[in-house]
PDB file of N, CA and C in Angstrom:
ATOM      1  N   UNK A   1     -27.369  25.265  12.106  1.00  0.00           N
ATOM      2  CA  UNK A   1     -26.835  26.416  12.818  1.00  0.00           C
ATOM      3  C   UNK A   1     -25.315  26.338  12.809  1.00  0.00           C
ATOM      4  N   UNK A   2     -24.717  27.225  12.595  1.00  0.00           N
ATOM      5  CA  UNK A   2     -23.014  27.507  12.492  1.00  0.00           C
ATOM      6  C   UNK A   2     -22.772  27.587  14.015  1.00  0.00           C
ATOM      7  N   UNK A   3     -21.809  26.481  13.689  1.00  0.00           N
ATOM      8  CA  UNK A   3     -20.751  26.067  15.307  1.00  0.00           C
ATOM      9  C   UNK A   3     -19.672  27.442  14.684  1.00  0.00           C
ATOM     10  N   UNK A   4     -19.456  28.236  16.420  1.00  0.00           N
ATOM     11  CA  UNK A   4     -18.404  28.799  16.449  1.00  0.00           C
ATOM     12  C   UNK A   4     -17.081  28.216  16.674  1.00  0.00           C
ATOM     13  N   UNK A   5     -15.986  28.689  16.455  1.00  0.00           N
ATOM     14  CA  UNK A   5     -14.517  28.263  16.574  1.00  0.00           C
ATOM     15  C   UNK A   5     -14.233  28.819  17.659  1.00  0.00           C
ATOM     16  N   UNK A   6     -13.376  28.263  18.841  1.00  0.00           N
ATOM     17  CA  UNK A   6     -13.426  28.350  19.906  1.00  0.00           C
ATOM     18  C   UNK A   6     -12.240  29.839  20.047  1.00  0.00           C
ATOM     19  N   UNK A   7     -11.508  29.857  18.970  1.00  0.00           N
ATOM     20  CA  UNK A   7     -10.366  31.166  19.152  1.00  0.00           C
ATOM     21  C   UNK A   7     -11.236  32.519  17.914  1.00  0.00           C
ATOM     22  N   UNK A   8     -12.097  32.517  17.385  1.00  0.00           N
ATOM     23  CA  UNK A   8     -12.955  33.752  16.516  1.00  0.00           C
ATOM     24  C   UNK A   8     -13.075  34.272  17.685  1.00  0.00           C
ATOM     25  N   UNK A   9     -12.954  35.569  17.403  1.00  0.00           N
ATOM     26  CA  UNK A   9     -13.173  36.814  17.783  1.00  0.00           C
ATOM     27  C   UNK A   9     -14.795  37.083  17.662  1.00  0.00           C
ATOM     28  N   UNK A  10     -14.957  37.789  18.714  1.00  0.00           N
ATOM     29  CA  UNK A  10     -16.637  38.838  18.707  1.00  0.00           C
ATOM     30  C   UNK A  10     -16.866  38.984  17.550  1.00  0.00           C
ATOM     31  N   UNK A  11     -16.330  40.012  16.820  1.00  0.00           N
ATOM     32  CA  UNK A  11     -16.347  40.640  15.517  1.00  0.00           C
ATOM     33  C   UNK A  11     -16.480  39.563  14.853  1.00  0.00           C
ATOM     34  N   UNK A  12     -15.681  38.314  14.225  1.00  0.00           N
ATOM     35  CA  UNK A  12     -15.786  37.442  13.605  1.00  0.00           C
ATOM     36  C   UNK A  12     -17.047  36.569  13.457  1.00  0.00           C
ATOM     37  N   UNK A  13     -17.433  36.913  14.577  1.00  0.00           N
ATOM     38  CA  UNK A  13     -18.741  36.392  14.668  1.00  0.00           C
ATOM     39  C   UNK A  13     -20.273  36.952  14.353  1.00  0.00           C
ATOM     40  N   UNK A  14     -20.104  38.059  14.045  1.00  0.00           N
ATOM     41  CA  UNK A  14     -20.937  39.230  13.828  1.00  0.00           C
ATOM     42  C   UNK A  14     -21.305  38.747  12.454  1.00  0.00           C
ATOM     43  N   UNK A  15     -22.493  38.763  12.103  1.00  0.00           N
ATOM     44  CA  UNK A  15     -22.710  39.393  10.596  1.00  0.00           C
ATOM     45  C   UNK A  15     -22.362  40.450  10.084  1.00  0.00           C
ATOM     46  N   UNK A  16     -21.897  40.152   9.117  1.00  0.00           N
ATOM     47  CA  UNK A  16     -21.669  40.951   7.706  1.00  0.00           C
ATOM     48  C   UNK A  16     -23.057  41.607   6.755  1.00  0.00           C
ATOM     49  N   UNK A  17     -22.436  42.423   6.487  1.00  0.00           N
ATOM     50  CA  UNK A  17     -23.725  42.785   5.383  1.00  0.00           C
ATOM     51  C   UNK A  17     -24.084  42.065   4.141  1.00  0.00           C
ATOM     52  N   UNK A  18     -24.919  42.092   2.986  1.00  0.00           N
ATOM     53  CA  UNK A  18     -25.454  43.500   3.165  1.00  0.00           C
ATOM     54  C   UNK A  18     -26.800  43.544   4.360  1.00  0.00           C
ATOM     55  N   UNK A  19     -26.910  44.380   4.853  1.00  0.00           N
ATOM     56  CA  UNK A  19     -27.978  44.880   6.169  1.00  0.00           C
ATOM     57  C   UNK A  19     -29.608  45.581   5.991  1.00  0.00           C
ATOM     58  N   UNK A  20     -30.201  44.784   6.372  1.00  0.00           N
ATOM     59  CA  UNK A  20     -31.839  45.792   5.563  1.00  0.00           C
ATOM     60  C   UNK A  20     -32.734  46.461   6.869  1.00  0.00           C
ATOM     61  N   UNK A  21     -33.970  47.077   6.765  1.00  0.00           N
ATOM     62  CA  UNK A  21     -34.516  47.548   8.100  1.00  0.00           C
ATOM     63  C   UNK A  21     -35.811  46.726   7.804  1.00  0.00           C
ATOM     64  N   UNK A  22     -35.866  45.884   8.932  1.00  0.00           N
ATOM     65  CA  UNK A  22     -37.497  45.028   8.781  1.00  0.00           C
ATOM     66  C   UNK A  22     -38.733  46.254   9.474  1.00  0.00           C
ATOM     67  N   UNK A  23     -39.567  46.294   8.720  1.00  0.00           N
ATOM     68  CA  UNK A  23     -40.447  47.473   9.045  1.00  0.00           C
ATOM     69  C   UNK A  23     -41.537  46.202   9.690  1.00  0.00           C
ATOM     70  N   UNK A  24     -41.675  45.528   9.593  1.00  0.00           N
ATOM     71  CA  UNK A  24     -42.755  44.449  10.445  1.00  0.00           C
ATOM     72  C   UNK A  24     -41.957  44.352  12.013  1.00  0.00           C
ATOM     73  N   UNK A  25     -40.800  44.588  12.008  1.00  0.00           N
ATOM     74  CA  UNK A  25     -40.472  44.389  13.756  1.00  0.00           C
ATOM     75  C   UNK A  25     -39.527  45.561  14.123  1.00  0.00           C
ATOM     76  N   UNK A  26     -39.298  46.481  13.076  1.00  0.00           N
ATOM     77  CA  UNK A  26     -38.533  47.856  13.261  1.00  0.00           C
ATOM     78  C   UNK A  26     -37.626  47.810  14.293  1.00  0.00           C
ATOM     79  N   UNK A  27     -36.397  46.611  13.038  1.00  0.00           N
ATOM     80  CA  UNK A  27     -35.365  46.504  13.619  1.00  0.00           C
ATOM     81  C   UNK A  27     -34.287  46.450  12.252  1.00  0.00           C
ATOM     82  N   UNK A  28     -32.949  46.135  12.496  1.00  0.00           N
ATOM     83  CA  UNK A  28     -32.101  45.793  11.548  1.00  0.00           C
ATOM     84  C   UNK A  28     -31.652  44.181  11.654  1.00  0.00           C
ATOM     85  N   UNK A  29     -31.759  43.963  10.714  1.00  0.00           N
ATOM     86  CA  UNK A  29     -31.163  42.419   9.813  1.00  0.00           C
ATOM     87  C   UNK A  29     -30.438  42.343   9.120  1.00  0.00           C
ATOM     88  N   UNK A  30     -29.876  41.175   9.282  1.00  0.00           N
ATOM     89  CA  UNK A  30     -29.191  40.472   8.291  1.00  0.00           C
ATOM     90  C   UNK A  30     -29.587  40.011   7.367  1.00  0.00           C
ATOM     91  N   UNK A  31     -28.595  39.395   6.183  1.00  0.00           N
ATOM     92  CA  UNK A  31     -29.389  38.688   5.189  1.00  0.00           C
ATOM     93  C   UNK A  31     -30.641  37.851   5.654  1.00  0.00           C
ATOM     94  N   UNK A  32     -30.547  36.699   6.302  1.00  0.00           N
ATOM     95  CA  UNK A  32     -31.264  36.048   6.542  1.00  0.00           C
ATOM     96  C   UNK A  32     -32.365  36.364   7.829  1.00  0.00           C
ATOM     97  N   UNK A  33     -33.190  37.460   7.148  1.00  0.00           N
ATOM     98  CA  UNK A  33     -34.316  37.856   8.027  1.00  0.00           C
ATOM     99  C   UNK A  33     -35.158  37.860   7.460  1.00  0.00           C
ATOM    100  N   UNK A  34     -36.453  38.958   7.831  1.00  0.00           N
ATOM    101  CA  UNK A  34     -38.048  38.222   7.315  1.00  0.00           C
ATOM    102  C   UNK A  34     -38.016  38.424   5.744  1.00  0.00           C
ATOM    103  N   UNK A  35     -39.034  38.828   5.461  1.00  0.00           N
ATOM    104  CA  UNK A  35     -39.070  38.003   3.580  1.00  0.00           C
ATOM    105  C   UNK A  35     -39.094  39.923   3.000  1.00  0.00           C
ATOM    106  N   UNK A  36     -38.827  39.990   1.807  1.00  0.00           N
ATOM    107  CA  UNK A  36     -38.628  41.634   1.386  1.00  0.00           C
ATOM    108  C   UNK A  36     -39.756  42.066   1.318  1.00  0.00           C
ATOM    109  N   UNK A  37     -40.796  41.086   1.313  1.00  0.00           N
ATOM    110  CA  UNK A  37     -41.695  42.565   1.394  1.00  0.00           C
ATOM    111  C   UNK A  37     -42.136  43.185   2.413  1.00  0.00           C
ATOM    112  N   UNK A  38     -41.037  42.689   3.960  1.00  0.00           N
ATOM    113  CA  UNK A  38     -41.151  43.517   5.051  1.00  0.00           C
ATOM    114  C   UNK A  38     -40.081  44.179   4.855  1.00  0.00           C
ATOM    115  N   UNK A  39     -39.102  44.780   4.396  1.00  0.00           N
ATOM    116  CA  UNK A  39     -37.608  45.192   4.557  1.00  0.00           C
ATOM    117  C   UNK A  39     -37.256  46.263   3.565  1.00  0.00           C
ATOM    118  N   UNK A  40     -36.542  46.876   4.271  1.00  0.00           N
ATOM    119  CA  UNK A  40     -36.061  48.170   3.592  1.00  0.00           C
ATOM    120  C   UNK A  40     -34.795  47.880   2.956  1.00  0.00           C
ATOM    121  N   UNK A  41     -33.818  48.092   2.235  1.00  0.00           N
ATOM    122  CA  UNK A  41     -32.396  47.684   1.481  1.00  0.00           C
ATOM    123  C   UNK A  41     -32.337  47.205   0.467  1.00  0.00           C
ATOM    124  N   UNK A  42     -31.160  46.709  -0.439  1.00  0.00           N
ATOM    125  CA  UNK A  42     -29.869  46.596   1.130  1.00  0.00           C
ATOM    126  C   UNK A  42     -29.657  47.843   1.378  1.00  0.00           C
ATOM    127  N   UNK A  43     -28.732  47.762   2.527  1.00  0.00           N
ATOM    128  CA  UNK A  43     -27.883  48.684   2.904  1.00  0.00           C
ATOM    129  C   UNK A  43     -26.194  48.141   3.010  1.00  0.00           C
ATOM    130  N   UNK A  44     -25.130  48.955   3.562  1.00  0.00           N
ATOM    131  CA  UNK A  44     -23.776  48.381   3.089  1.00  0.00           C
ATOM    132  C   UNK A  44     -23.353  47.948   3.930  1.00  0.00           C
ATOM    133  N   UNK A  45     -23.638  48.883   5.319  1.00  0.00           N
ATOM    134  CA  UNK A  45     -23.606  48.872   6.627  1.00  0.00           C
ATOM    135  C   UNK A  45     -24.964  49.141   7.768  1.00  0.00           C
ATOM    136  N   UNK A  46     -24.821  48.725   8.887  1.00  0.00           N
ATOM    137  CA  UNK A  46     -25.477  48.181   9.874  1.00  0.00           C
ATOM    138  C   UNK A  46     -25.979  49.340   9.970  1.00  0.00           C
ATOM    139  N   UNK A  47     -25.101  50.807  10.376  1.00  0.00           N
ATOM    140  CA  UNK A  47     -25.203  51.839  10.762  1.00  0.00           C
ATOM    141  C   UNK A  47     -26.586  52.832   9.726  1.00  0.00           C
ATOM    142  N   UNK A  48     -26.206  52.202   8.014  1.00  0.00           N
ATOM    143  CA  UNK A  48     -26.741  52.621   7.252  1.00  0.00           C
ATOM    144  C   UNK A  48     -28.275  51.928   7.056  1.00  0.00           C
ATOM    145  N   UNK A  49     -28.596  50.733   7.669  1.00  0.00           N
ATOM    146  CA  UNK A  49     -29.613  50.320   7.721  1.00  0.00           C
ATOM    147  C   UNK A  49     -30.621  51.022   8.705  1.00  0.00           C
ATOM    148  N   UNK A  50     -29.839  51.098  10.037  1.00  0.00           N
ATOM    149  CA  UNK A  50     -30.560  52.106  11.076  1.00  0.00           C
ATOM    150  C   UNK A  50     -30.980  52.850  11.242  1.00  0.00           C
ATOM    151  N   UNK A  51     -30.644  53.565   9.846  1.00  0.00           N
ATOM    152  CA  UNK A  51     -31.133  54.841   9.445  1.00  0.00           C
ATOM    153  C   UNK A  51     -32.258  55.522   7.977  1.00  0.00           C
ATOM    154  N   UNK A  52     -32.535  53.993   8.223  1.00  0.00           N
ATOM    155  CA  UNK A  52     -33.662  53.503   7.262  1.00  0.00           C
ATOM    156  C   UNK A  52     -34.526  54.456   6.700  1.00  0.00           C
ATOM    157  N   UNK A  53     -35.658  54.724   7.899  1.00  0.00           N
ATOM    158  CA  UNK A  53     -36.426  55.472   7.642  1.00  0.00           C
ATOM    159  C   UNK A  53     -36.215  57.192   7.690  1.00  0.00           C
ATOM    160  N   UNK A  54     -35.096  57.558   8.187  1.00  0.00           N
ATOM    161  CA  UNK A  54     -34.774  58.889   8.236  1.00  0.00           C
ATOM    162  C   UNK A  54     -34.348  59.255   6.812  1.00  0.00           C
ATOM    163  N   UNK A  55     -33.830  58.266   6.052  1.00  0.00           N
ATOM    164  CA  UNK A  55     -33.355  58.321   4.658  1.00  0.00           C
ATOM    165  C   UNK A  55     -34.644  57.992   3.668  1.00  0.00           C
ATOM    166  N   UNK A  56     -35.505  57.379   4.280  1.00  0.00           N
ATOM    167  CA  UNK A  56     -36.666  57.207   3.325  1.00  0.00           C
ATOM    168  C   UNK A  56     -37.637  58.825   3.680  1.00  0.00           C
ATOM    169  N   UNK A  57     -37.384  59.129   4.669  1.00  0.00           N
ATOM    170  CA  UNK A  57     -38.530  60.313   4.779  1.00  0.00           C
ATOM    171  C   UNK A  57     -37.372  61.675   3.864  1.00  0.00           C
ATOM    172  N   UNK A  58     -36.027  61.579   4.183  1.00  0.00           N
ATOM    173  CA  UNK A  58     -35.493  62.648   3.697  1.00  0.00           C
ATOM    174  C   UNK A  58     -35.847  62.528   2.555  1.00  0.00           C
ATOM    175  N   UNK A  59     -35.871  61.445   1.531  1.00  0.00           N
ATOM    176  CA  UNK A  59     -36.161  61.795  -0.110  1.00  0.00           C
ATOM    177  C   UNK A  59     -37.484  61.938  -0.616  1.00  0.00           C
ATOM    178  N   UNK A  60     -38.015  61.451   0.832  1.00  0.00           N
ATOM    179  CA  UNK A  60     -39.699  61.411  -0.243  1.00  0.00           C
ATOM    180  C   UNK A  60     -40.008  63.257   0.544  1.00  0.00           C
ATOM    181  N   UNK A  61     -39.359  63.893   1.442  1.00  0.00           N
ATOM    182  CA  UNK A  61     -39.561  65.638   0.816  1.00  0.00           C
ATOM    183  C   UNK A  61     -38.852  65.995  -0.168  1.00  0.00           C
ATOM    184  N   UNK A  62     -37.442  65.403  -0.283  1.00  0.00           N
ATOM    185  CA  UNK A  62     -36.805  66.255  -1.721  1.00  0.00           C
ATOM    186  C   UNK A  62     -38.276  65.946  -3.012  1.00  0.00           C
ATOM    187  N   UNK A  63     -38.543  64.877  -2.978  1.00  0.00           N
ATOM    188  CA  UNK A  63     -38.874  64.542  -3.930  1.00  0.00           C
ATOM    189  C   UNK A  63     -40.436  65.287  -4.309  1.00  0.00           C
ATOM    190  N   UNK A  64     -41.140  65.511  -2.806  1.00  0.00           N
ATOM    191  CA  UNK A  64     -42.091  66.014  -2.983  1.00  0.00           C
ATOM    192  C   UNK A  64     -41.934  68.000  -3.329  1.00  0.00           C
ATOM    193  N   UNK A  65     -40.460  68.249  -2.918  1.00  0.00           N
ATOM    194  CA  UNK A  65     -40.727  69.554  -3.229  1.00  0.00           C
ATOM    195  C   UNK A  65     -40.409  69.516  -4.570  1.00  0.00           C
ATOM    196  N   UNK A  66     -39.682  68.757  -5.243  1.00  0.00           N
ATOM    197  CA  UNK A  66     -38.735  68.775  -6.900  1.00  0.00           C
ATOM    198  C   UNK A  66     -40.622  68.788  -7.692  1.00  0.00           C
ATOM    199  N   UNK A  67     -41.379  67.802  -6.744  1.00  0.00           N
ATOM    200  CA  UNK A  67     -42.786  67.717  -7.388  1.00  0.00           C
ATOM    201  C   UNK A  67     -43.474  69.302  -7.595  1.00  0.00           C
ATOM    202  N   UNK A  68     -43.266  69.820  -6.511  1.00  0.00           N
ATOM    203  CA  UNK A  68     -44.412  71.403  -6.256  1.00  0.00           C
ATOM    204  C   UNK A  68     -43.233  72.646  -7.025  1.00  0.00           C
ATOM    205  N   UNK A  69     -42.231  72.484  -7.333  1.00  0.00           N
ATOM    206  CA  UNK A  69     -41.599  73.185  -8.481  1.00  0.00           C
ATOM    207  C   UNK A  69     -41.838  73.029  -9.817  1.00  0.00           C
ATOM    208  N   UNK A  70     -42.093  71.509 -10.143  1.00  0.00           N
ATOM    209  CA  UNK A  70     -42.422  71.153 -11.371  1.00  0.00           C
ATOM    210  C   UNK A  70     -44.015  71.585 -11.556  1.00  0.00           C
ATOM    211  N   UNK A  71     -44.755  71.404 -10.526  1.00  0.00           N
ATOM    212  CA  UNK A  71     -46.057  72.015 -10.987  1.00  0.00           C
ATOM    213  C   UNK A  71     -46.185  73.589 -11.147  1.00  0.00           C
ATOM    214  N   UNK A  72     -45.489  74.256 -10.172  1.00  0.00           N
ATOM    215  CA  UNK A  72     -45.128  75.756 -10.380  1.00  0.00           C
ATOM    216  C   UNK A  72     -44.810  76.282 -11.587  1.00  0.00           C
ATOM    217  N   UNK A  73     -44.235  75.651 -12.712  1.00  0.00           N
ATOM    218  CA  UNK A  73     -43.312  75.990 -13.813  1.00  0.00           C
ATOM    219  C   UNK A  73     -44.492  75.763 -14.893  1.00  0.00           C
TER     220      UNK A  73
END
């Protein structure tokens, strides 16, 4: 376990990215969290991990309507 330095800052102490979304405890992680085939990412940022599944549902409609055009044609 990493000893902190007694003058680091909060921030300094924070993880860094890159950041993934664990769908087994539907939360955000760091590198060193559960194994990928629970996890969504990477992501770049924390903010962008959080928003995991709103970004996974937005493409799988683009994707499903790009589908019901292509069958239309």
């Amino acid at each position: 376990m990493r000893q902190w330095a007694d003058d680091e800052s909060e921030e300094e102490r924070m993880p860094t990215g890159p950041w993934f979304y664990c769908l087994k405890h539907n939360t955000v992680e760091p590198r060193d969290g559960c194994a990928e085939r629970h996890r969504l990412g990477p992501y770049a940022t924390r903010e962008e991990a959080e928003h995991a599944l709103a970004s996974v549902a937005e493409r799988e409609e683009k994707l499903e309507e790009e589908d019901r055009q292509w069958e239309a044609d």
